[in-house]
Protein backbone atom coordinates (compact mmCIF):
# COMPACT_ATOMS: atom_id res chain seq x y z
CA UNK A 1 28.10 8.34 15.43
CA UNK A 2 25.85 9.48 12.52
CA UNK A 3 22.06 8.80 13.76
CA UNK A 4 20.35 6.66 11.53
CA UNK A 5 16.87 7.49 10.14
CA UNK A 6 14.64 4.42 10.54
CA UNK A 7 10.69 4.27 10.47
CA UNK A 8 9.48 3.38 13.68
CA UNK A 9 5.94 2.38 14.18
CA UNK A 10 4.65 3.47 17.99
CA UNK A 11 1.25 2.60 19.51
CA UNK A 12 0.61 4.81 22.02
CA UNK A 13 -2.74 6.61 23.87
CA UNK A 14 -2.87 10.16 22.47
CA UNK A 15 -4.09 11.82 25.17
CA UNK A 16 -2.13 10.36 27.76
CA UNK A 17 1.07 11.88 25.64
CA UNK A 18 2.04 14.98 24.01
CA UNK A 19 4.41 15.53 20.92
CA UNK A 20 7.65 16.06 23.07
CA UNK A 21 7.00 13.17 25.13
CA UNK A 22 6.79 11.24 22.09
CA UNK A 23 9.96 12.35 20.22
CA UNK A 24 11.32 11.80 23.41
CA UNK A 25 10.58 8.37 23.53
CA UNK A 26 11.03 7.67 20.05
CA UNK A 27 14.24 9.29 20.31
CA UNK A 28 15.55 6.98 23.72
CA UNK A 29 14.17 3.51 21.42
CA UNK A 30 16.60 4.50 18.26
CA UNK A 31 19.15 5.07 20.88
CA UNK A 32 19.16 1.80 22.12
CA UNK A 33 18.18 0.44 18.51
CA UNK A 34 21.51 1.55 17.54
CA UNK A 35 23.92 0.41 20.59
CA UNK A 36 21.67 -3.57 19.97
CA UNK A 37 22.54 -3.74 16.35
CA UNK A 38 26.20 -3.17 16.26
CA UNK A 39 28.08 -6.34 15.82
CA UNK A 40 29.98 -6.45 18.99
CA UNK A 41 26.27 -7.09 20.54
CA UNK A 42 25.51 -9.75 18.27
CA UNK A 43 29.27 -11.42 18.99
CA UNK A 44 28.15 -11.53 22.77
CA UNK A 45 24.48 -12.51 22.47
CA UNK A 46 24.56 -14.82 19.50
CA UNK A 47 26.61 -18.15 18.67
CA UNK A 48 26.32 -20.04 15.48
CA UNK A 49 25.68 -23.95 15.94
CA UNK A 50 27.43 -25.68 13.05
CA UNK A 51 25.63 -29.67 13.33
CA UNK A 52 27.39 -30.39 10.17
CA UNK A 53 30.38 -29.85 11.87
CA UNK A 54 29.73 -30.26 15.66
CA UNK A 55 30.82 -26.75 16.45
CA UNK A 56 29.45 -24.10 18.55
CA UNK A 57 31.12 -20.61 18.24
CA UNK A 58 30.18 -17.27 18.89
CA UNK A 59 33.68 -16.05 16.63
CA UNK A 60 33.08 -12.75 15.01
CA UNK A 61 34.63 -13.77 11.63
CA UNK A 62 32.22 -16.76 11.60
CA UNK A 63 28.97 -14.69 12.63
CA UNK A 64 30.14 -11.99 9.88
CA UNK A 65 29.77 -15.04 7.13
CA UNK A 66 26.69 -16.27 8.54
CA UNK A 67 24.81 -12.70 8.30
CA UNK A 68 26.38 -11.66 5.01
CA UNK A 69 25.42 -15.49 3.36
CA UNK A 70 22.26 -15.08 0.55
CA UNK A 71 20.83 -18.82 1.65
CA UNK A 72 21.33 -20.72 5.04
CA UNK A 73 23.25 -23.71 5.11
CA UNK A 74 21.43 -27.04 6.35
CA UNK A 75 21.68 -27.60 10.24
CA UNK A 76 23.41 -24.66 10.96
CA UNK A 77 21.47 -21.94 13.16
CA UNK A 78 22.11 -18.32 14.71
CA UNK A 79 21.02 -18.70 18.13
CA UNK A 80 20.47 -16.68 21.44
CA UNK A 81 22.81 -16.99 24.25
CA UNK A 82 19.67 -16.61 26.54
């Protein structure tokens, strides 16, 4: 997979760290940055909750619509399995 360049904003003590400690830990959080926001994580740890409709899914198709929509429908929300 292609790494993705993404700004990342770090608050850290400078003297308890030096530079390759840092890119080191910048470098583990965009690792697991990138395995979070695939959608095959958000089809296991998100459902859609459709009160217009009395559904709950977690269906990839429907949490593909969801995302890609420009406005939110009324009383329907992306939720957390947690």
């Amino acid at each position: 997979m292609k790494p993705v360049e993404r700004d990342l904003l770090i608050l850290l003590h400078e003297e308890r760290y030096n530079e390759q400690q840092i890119q080191f830990a910048v470098k583990q959080i965009s690792e697991m940055l990138t395995v979070v926001e695939t959608m095959e994580y958000l089809c296991a740890v998100m459902e859609v909750v459709d009160c217009n409709k009395s559904r709950v899914t977690s269906k990839r198709s429907v949490l593909e619509k969801v995302f890609a929509r420009k406005t939110q429908r009324a009383f329907e929300f992306v939720v957390h399995k947690n």
